[in-house]
C-alpha atoms as a PDB file:
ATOM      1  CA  UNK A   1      79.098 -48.721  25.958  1.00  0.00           C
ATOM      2  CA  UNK A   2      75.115 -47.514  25.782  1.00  0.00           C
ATOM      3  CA  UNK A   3      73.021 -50.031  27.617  1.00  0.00           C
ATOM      4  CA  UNK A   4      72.662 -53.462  25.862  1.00  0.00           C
ATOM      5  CA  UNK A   5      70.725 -54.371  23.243  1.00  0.00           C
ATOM      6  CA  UNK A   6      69.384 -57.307  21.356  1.00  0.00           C
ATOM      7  CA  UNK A   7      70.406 -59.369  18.621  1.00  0.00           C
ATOM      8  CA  UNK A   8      74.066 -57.901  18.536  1.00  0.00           C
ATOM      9  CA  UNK A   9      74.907 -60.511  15.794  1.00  0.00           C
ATOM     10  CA  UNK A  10      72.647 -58.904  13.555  1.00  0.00           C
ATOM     11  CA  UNK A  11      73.885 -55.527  14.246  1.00  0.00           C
ATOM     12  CA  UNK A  12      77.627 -56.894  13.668  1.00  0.00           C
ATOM     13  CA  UNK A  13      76.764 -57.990  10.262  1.00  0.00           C
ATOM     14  CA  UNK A  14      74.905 -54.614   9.353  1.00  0.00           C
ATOM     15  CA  UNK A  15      77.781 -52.784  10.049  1.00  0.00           C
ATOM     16  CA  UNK A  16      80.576 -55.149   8.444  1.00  0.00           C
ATOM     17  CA  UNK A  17      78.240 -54.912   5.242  1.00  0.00           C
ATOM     18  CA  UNK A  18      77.770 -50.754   5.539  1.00  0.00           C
ATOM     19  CA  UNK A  19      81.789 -49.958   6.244  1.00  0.00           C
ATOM     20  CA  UNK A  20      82.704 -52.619   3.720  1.00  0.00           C
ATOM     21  CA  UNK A  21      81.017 -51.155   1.333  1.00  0.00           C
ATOM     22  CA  UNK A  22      81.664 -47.610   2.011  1.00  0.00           C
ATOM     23  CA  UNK A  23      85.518 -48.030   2.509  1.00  0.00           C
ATOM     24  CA  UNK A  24      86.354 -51.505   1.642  1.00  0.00           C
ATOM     25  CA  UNK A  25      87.007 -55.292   3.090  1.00  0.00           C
ATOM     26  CA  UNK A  26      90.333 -54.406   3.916  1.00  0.00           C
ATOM     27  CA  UNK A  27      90.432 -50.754   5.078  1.00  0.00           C
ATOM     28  CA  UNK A  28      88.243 -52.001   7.478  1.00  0.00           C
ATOM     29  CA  UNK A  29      88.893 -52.578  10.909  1.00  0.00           C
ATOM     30  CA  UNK A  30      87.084 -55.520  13.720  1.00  0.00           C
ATOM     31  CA  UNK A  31      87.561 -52.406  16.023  1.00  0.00           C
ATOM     32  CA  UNK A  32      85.111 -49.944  13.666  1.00  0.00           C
ATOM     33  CA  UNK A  33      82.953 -52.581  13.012  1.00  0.00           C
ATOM     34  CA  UNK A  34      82.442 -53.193  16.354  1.00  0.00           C
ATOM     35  CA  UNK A  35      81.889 -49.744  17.650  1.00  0.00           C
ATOM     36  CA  UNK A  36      79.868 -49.030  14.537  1.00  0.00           C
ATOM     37  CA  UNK A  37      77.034 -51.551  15.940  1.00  0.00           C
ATOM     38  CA  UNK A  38      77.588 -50.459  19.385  1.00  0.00           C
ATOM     39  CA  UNK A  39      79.468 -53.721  21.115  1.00  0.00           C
ATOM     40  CA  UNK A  40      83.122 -54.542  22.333  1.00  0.00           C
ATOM     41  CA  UNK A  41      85.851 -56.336  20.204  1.00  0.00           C
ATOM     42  CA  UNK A  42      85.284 -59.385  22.390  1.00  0.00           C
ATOM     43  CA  UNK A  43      81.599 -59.257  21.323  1.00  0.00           C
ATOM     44  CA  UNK A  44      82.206 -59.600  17.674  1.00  0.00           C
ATOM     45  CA  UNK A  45      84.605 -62.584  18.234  1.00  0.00           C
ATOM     46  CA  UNK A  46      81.972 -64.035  20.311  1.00  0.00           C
ATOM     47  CA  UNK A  47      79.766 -64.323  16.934  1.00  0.00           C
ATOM     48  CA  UNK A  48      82.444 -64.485  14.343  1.00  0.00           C
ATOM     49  CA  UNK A  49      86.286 -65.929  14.758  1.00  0.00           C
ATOM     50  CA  UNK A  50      86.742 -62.713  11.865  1.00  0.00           C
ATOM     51  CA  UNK A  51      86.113 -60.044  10.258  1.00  0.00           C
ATOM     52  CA  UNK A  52      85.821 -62.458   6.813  1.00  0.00           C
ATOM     53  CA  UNK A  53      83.077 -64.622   8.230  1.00  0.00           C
ATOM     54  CA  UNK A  54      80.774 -61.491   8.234  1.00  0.00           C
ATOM     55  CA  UNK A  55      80.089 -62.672   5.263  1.00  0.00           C
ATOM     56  CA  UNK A  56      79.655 -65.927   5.100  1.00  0.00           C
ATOM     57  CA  UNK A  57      78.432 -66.733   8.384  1.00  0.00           C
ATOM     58  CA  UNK A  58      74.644 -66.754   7.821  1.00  0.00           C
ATOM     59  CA  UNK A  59      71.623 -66.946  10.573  1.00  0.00           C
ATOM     60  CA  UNK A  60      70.421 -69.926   8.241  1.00  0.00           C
ATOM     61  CA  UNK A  61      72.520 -73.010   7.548  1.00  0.00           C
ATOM     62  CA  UNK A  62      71.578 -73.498   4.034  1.00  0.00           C
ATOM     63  CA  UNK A  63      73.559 -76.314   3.467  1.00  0.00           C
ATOM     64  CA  UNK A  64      71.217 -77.824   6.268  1.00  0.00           C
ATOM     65  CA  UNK A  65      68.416 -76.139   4.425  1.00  0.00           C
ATOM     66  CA  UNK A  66      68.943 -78.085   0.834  1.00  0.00           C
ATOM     67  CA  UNK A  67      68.939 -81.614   2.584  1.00  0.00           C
ATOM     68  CA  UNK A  68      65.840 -80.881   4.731  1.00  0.00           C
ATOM     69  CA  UNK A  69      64.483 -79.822   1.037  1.00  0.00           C
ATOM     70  CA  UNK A  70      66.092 -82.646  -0.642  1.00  0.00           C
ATOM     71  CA  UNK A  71      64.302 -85.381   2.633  1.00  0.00           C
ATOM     72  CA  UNK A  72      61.439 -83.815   1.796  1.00  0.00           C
ATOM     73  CA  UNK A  73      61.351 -84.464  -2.265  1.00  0.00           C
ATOM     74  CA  UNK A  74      58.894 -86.324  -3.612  1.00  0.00           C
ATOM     75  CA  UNK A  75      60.199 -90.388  -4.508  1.00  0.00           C
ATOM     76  CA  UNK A  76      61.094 -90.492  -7.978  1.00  0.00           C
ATOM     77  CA  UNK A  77      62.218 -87.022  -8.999  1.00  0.00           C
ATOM     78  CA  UNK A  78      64.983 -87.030 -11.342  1.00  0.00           C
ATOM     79  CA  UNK A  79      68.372 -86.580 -10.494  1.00  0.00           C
ATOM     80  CA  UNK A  80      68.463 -82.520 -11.431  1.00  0.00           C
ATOM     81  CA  UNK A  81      64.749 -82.091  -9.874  1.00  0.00           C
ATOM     82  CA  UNK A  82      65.892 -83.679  -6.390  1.00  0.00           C
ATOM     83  CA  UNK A  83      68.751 -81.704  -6.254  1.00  0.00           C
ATOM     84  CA  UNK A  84      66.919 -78.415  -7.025  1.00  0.00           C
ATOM     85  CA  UNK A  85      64.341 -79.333  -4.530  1.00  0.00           C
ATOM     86  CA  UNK A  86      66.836 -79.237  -2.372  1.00  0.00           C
ATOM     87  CA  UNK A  87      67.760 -75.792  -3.208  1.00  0.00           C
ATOM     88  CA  UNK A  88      64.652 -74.358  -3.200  1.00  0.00           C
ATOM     89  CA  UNK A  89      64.185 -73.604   0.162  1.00  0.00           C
ATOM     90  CA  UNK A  90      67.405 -71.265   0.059  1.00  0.00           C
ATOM     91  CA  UNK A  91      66.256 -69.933  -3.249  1.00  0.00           C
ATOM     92  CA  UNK A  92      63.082 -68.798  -0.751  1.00  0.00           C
ATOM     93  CA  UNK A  93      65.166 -67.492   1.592  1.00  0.00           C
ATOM     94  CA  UNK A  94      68.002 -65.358  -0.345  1.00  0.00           C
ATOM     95  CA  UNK A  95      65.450 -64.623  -2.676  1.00  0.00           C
ATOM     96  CA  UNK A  96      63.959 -62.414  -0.470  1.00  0.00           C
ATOM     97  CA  UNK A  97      67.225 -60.579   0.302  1.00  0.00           C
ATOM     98  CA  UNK A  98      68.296 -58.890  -2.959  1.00  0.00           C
ATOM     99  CA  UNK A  99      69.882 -55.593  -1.546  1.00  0.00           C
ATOM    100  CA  UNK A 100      71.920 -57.415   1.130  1.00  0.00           C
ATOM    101  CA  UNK A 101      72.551 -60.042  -1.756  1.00  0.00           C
ATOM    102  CA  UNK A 102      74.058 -57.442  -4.489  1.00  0.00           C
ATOM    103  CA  UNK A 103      75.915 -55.750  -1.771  1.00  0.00           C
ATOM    104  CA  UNK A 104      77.382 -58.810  -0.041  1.00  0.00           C
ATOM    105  CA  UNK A 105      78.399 -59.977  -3.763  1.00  0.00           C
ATOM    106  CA  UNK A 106      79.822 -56.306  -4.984  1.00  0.00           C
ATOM    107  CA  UNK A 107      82.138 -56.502  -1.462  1.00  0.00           C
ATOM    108  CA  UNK A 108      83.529 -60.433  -2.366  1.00  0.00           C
ATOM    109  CA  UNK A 109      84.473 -59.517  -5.645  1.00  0.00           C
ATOM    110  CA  UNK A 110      86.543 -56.815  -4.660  1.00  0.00           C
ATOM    111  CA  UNK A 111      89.020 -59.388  -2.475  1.00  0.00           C
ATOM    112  CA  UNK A 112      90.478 -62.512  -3.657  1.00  0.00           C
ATOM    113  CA  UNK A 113      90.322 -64.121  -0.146  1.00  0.00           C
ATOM    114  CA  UNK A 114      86.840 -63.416  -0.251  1.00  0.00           C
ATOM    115  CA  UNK A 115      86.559 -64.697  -3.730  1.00  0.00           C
ATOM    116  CA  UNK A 116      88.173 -67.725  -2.701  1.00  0.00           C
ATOM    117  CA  UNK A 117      86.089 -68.167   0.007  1.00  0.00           C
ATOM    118  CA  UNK A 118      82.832 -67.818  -1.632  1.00  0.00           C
ATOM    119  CA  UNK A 119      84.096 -70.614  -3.944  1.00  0.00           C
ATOM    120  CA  UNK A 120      84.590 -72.749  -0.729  1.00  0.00           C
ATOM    121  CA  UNK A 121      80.449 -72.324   0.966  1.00  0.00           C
ATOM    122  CA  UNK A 122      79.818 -72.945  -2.835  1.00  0.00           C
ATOM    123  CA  UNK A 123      82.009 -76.296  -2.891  1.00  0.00           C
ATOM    124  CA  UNK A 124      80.178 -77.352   0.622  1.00  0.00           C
ATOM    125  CA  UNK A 125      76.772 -76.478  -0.709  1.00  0.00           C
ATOM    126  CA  UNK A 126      77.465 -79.137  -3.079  1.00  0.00           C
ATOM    127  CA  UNK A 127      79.111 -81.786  -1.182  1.00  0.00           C
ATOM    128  CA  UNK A 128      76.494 -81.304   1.588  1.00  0.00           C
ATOM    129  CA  UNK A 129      73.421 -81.214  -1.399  1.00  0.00           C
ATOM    130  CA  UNK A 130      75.410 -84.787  -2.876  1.00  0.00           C
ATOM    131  CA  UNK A 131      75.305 -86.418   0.397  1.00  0.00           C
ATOM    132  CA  UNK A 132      71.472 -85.697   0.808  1.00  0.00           C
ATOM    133  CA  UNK A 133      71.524 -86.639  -2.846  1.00  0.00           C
ATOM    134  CA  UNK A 134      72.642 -90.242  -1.657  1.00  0.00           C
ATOM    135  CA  UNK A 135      70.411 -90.094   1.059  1.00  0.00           C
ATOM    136  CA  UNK A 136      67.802 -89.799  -1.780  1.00  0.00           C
ATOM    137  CA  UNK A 137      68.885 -92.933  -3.534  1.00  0.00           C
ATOM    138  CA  UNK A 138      70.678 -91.733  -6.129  1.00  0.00           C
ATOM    139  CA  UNK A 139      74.599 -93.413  -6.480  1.00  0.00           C
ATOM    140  CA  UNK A 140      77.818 -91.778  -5.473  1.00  0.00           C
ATOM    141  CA  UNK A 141      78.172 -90.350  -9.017  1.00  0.00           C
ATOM    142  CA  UNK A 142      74.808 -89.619  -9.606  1.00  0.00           C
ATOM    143  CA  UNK A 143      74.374 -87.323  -6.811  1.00  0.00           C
ATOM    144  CA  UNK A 144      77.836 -85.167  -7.188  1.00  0.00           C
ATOM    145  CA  UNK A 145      76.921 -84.876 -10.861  1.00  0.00           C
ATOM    146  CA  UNK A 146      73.346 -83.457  -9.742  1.00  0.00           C
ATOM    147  CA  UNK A 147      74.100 -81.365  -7.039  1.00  0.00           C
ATOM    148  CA  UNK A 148      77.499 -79.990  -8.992  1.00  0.00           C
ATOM    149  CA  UNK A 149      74.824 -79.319 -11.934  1.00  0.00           C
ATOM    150  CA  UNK A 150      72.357 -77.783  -9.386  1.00  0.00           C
ATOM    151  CA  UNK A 151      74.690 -75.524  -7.368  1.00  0.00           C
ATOM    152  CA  UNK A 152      76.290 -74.003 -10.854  1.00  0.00           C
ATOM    153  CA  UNK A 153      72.861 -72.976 -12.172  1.00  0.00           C
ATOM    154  CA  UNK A 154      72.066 -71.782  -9.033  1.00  0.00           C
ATOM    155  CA  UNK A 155      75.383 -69.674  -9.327  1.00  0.00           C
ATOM    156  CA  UNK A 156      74.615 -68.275 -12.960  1.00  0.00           C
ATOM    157  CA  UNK A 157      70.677 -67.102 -11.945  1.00  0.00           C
ATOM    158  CA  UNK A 158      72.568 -65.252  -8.786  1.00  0.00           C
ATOM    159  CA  UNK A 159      75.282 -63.939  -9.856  1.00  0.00           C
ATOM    160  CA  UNK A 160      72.728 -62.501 -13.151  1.00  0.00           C
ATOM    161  CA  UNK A 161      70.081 -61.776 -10.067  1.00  0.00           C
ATOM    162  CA  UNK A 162      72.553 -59.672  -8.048  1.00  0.00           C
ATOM    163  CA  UNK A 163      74.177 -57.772 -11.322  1.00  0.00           C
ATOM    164  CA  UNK A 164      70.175 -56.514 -11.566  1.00  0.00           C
ATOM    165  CA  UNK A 165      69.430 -53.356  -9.528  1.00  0.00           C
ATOM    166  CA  UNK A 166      65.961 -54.165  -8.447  1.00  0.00           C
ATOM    167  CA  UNK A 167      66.138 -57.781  -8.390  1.00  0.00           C
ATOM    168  CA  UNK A 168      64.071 -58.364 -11.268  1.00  0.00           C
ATOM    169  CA  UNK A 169      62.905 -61.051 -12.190  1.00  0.00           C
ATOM    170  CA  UNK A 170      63.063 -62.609  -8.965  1.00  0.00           C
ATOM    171  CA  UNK A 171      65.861 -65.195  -8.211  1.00  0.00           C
ATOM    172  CA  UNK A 172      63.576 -68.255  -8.499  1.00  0.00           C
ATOM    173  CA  UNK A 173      62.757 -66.845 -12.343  1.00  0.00           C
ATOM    174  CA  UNK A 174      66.100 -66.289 -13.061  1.00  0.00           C
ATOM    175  CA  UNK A 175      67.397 -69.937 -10.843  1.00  0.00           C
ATOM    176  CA  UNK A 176      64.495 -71.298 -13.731  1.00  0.00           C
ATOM    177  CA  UNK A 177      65.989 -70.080 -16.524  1.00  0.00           C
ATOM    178  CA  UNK A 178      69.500 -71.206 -16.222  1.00  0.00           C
ATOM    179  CA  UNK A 179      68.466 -75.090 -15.258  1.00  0.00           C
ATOM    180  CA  UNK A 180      66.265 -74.685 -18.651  1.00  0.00           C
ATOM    181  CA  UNK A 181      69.608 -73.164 -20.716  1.00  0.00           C
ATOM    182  CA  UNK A 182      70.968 -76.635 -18.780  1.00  0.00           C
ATOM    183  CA  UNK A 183      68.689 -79.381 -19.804  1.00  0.00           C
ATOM    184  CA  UNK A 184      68.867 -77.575 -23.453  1.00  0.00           C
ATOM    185  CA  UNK A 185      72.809 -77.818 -23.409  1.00  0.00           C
ATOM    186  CA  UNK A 186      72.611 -81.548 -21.985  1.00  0.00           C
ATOM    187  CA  UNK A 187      69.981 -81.995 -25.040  1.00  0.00           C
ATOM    188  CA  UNK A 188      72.469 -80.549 -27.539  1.00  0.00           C
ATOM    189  CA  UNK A 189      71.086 -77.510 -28.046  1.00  0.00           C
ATOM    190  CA  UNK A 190      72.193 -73.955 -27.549  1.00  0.00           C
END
């Protein structure tokens, strides 16, 4: 091994996303990802238990991120604009990310494990956005309708976001759109 160097987490997830891409989730081996970012084995297992996690396994808890943004609300919001205050924070953040975003999302969809497992962080994201929900006020219902609600329009705007090659319009535009297509469906309309 070349002498150590920082931040080999980062590198580890670099070169998961690269060789994933280039020759697939499961043609791709803990051992190549590891030498690829210039660490042992036992160095990647140190940062992730495997080679899925990559993926998932983000610097920033954003499940953490949409409560702090959901404390921090303004009193009185309704149910859908507390819960998307919540998720603005993490719109901030991902929205910044677009190549790393359409990448990451063109590697999940070629794996059902991985599919499955997005649908999991997407399932937390809510339950952890409904309990800050609660926290808010709202009632047990309430908040699980809200933050269910929230998380799926976040879903739509990235999943439309990431299909775009240059990330335009930006992910907060698009995350817009889709609660507006929402309150116009609750409304009847559409």
């Amino acid at each position: 091994m070349a002498r150590w160097q920082p931040d080999s987490r980062g590198r580890l997830a670099k070169a998961a996303l690269v060789l994933y891409d280039d020759q697939g989730f499961e043609n791709t081996t803990v051992a190549e990802i590891a030498a690829s970012a210039g660490v042992t084995e036992r160095t990647f297992f140190r940062h992730f238990p495997d080679k899925r996690e990559v993926l998932f396994a983000g610097g920033i808890d954003l499940g953490a991120l949409a409560a702090e943004g959901v404390a921090a609300a303004a009193p009185g919001l309704s149910p859908l604009d507390a819960a998307m205050a919540g998720l603005n924070g993490l719109i901030a953040v991902i929205g910044e990310r677009h190549e790393f975003a359409a990448r990451r999302r063109r590697i999940i969809d070629t794996n059902p494990e991985l599919r499955e497992r997005d649908l999991i962080k997407n399932a937390e994201m809510s339950a952890t956005l409904a309990g800050a929900l609660r926290d808010y006020g709202l009632d047990e219902e309430t908040a699980t309708l809200a933050a269910e609600a929230a998380v799926g329009a976040f879903r739509v705007a990235w999943l439309r976001w990431t299909a775009s090659k240059d990330g335009r319009p930006p992910l907060a535009d698009q995350v817009q759109e889709s609660l507006e297509r929402l309150r116009t469906l609750t409304l009847g309309g559409l």
